[in-house]
N, C-alpha and C. Protein backbone atom coordinates (compact mmCIF):
# COMPACT_ATOMS: atom_id res chain seq x y z
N UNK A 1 13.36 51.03 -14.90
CA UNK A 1 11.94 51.20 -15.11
C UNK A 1 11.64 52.30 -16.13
N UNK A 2 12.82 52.86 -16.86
CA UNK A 2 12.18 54.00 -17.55
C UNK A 2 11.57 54.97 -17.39
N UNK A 3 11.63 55.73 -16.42
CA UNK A 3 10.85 56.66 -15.58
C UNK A 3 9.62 56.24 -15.31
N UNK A 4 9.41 54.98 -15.45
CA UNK A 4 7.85 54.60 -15.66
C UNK A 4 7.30 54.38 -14.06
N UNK A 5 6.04 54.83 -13.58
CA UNK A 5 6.03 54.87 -12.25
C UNK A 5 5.96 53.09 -11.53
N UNK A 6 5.81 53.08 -10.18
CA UNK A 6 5.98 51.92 -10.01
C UNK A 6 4.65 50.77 -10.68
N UNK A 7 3.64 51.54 -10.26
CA UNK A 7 2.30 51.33 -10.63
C UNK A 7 2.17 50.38 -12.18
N UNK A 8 2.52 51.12 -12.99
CA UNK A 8 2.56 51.08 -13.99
C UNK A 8 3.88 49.76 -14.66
N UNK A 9 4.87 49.72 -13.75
CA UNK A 9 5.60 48.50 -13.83
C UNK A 9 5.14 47.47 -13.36
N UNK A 10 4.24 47.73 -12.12
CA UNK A 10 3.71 46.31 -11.63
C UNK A 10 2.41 45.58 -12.27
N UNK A 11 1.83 47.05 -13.16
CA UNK A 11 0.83 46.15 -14.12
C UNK A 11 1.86 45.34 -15.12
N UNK A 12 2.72 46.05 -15.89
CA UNK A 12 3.42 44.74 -17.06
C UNK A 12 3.67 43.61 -16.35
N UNK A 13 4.48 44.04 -14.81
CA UNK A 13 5.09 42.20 -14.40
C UNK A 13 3.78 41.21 -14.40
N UNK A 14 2.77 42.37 -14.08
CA UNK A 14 1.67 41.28 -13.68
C UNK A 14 0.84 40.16 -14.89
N UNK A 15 0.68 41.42 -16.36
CA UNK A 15 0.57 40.66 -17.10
C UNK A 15 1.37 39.55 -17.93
N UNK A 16 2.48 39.90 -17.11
CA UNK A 16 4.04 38.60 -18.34
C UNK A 16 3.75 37.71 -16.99
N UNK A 17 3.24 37.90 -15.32
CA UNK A 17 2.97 36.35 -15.13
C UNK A 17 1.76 35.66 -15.60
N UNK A 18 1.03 36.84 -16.10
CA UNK A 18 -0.28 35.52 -16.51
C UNK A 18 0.06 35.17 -17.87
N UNK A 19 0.80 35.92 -18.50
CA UNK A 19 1.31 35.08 -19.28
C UNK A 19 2.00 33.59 -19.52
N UNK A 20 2.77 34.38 -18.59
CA UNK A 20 3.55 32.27 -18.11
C UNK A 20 2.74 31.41 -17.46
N UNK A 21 1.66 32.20 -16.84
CA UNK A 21 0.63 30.82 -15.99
C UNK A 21 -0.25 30.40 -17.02
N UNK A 22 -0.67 30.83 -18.03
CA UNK A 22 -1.08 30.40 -19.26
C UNK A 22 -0.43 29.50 -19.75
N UNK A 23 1.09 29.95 -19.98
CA UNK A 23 1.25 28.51 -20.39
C UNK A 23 2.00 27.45 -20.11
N UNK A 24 1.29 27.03 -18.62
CA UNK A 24 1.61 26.07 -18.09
C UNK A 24 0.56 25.17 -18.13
N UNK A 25 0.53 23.69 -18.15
CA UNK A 25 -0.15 22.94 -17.89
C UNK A 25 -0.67 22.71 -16.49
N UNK A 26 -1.49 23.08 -16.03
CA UNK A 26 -1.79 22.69 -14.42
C UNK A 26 -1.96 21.68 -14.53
N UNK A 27 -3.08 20.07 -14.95
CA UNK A 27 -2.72 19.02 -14.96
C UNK A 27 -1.14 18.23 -14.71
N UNK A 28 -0.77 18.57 -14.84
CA UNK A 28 0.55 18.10 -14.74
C UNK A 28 1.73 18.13 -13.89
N UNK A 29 1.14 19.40 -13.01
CA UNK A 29 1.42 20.08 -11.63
C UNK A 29 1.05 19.21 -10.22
N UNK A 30 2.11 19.01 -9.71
CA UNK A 30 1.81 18.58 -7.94
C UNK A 30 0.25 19.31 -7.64
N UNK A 31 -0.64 19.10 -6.53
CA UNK A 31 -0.89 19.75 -5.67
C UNK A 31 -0.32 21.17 -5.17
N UNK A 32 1.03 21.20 -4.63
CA UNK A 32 1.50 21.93 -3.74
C UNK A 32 1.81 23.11 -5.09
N UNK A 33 2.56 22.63 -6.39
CA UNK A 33 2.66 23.41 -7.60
C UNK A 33 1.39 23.88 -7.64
N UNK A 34 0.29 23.93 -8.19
CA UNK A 34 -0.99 24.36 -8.35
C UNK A 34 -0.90 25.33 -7.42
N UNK A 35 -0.67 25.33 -6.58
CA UNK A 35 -0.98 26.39 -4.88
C UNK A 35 -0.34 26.71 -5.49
N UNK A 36 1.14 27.13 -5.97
CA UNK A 36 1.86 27.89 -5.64
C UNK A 36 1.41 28.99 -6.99
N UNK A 37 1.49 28.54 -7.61
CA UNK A 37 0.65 29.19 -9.27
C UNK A 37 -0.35 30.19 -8.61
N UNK A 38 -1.63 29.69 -8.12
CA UNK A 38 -2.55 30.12 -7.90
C UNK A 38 -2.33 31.21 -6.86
N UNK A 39 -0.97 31.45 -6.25
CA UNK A 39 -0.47 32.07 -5.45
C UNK A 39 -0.03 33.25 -6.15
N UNK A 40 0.53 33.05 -6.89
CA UNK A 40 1.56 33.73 -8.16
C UNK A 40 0.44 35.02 -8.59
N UNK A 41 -0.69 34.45 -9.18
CA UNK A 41 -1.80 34.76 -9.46
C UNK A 41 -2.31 35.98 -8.93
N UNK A 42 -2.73 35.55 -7.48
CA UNK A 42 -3.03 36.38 -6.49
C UNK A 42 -2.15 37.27 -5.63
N UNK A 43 -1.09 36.96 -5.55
CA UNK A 43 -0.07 37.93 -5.34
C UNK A 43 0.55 38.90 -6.00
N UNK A 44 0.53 38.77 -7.55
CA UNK A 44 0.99 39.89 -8.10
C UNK A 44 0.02 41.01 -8.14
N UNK A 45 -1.45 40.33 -8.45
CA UNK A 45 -2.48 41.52 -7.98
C UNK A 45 -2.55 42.06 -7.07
N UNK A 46 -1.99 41.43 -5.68
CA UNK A 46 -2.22 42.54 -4.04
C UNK A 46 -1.18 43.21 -4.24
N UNK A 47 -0.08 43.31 -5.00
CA UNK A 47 1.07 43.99 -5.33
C UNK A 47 0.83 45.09 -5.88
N UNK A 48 -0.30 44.93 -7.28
CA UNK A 48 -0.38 45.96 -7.91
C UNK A 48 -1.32 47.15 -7.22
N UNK A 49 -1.96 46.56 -6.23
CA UNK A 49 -3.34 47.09 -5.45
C UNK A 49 -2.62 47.92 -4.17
N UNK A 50 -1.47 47.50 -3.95
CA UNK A 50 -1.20 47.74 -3.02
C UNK A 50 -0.13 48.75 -3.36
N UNK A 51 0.88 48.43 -4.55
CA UNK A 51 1.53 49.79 -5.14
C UNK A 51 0.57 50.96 -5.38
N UNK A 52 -0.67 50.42 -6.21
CA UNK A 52 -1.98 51.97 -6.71
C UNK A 52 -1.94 52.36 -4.77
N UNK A 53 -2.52 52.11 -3.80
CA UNK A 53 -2.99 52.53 -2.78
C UNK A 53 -1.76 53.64 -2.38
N UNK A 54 -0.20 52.73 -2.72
CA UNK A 54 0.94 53.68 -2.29
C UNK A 54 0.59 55.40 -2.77
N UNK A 55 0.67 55.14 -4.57
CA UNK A 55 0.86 55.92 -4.96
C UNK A 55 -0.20 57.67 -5.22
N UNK A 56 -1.52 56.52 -4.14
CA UNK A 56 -2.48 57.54 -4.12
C UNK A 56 -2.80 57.85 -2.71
N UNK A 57 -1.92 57.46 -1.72
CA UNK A 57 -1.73 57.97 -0.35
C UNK A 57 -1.81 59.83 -0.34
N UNK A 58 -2.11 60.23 0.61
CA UNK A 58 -2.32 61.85 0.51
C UNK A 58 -1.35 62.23 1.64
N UNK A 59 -1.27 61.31 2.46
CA UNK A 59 -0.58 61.62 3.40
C UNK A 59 0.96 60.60 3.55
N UNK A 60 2.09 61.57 4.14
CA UNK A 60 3.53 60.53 4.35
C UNK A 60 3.31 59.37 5.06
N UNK A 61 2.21 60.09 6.24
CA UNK A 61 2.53 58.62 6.97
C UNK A 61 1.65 57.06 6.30
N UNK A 62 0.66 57.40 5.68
CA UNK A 62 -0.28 56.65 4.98
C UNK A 62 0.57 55.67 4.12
N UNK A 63 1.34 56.88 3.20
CA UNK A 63 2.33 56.36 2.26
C UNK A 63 3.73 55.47 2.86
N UNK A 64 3.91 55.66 3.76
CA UNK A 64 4.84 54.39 4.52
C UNK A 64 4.21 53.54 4.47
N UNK A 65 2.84 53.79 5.16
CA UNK A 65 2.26 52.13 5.55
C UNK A 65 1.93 51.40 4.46
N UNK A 66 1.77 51.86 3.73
CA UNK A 66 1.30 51.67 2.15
C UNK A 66 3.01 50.74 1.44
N UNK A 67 3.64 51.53 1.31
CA UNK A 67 4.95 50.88 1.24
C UNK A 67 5.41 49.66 1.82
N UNK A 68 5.43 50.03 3.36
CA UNK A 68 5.35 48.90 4.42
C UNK A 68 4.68 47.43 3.67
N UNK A 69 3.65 47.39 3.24
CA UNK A 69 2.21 46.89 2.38
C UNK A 69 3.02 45.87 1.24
N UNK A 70 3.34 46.94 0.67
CA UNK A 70 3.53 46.38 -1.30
C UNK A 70 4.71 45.59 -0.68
N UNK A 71 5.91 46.21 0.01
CA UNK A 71 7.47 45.00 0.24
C UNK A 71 6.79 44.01 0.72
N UNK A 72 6.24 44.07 1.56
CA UNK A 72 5.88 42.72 1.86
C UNK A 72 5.18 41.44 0.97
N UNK A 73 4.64 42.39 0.07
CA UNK A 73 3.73 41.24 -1.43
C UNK A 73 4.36 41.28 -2.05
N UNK A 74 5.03 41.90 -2.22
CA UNK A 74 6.28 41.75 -3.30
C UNK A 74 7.49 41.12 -3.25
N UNK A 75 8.07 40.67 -1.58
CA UNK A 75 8.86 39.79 -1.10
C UNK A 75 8.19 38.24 -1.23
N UNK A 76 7.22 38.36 -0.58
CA UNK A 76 6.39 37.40 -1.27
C UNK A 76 5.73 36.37 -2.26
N UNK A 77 6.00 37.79 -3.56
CA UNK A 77 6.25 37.16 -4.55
C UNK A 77 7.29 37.00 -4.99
N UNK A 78 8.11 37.47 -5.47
CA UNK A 78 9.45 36.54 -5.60
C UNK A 78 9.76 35.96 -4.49
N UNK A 79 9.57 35.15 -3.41
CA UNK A 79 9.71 33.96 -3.57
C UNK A 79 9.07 33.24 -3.94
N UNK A 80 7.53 33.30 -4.31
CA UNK A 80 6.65 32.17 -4.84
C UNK A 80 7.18 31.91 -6.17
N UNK A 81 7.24 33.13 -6.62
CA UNK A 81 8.10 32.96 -8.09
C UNK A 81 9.66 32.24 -8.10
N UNK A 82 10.74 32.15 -7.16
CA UNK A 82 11.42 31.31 -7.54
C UNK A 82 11.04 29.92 -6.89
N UNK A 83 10.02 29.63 -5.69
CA UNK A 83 9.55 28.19 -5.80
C UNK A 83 8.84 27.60 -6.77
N UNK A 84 8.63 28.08 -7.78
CA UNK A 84 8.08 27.64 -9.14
C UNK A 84 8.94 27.52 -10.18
N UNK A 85 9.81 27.88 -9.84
CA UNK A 85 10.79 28.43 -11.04
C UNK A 85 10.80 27.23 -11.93
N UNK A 86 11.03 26.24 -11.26
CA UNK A 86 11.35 24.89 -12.16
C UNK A 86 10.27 24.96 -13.91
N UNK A 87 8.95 25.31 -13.37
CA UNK A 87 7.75 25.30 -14.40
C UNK A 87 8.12 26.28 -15.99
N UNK A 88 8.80 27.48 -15.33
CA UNK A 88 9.33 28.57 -16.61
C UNK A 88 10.62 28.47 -16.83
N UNK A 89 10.86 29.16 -17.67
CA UNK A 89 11.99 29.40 -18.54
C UNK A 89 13.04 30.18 -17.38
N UNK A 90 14.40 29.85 -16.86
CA UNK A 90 15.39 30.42 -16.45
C UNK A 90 15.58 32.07 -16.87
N UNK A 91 15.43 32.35 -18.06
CA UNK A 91 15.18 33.63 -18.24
C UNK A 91 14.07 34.62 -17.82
N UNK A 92 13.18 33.79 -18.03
CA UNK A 92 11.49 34.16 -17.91
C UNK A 92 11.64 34.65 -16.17
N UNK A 93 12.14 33.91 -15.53
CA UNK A 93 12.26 33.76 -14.16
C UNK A 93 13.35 35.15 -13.78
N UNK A 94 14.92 35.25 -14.14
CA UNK A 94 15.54 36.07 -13.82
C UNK A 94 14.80 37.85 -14.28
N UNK A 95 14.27 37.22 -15.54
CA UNK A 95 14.25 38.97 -15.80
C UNK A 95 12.65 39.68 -15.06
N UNK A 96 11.90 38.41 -14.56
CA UNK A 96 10.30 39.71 -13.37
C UNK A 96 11.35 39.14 -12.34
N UNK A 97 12.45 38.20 -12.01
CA UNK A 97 12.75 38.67 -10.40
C UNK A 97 13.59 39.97 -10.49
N UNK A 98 13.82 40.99 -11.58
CA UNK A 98 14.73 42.10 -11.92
C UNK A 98 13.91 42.76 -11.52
N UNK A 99 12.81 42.67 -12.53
CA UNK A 99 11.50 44.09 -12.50
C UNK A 99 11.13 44.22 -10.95
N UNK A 100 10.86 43.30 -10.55
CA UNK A 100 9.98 42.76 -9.36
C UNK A 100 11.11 43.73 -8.12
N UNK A 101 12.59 43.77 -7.97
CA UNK A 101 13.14 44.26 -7.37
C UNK A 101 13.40 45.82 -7.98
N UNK A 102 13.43 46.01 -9.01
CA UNK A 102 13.47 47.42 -9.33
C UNK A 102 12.14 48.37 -9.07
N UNK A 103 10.71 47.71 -8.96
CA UNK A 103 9.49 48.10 -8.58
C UNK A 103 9.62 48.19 -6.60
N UNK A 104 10.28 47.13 -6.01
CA UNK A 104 9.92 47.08 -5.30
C UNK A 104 11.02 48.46 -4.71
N UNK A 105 12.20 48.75 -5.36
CA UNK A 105 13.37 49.79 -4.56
C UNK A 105 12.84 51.42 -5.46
N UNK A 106 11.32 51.29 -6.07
CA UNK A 106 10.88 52.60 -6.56
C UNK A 106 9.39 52.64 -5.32
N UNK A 107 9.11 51.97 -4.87
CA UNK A 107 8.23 51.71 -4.15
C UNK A 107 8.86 52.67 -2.25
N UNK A 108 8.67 53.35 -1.68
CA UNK A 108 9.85 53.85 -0.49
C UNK A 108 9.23 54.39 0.38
């Protein structure tokens, strides 16, 4: 992460997925694909909302629960992200499930 805080990593992952949900065709998507997109979507944001809340906890115990919080949206999302995987690029896919685990083991 570059000393870069977690916060601040989970905004880039967030914008390289709307990047890739851009450019996907939803027409062309199952039902259940669409959900899962629209999932993608909304999950990397409770991630990022939920890393900011970590990182502006005042208190330890706050900041656990807060932690407690983000693993869980962030487990979350990578897996929504590899049940989609098929839609992106194999690369596109390995390198935010990297970030996505290096945010989530700066996250504690």
């Amino acid at each position: 992460m570059e000393n870069q805080s977690p916060f601040l990593a989970m905004k880039r992952a967030e914008t390289q997925i709307k990047a890739l949900l851009r450019g996907v065709d939803m027409d062309l998507l199952t039902p259940d694909e669409r959900k899962a997109m629209a999932s993608l979507r909304r999950l990397s944001a409770d991630a990022r909302l939920d890393i900011r809340d970590y990182e502006l906890s005042e208190t330890r115990e706050e900041q656990l629960g807060k932690a407690h919080d983000a693993h869980k949206v962030l487990t979350k999302l990578k897996t929504t992200l590899l049940a989609v995987s098929t839609a992106f690029g194999p690369a596109d896919i390995a390198h935010l499930d990297a970030q996505l685990e290096q945010i989530k083991e700066g996250v504690y």
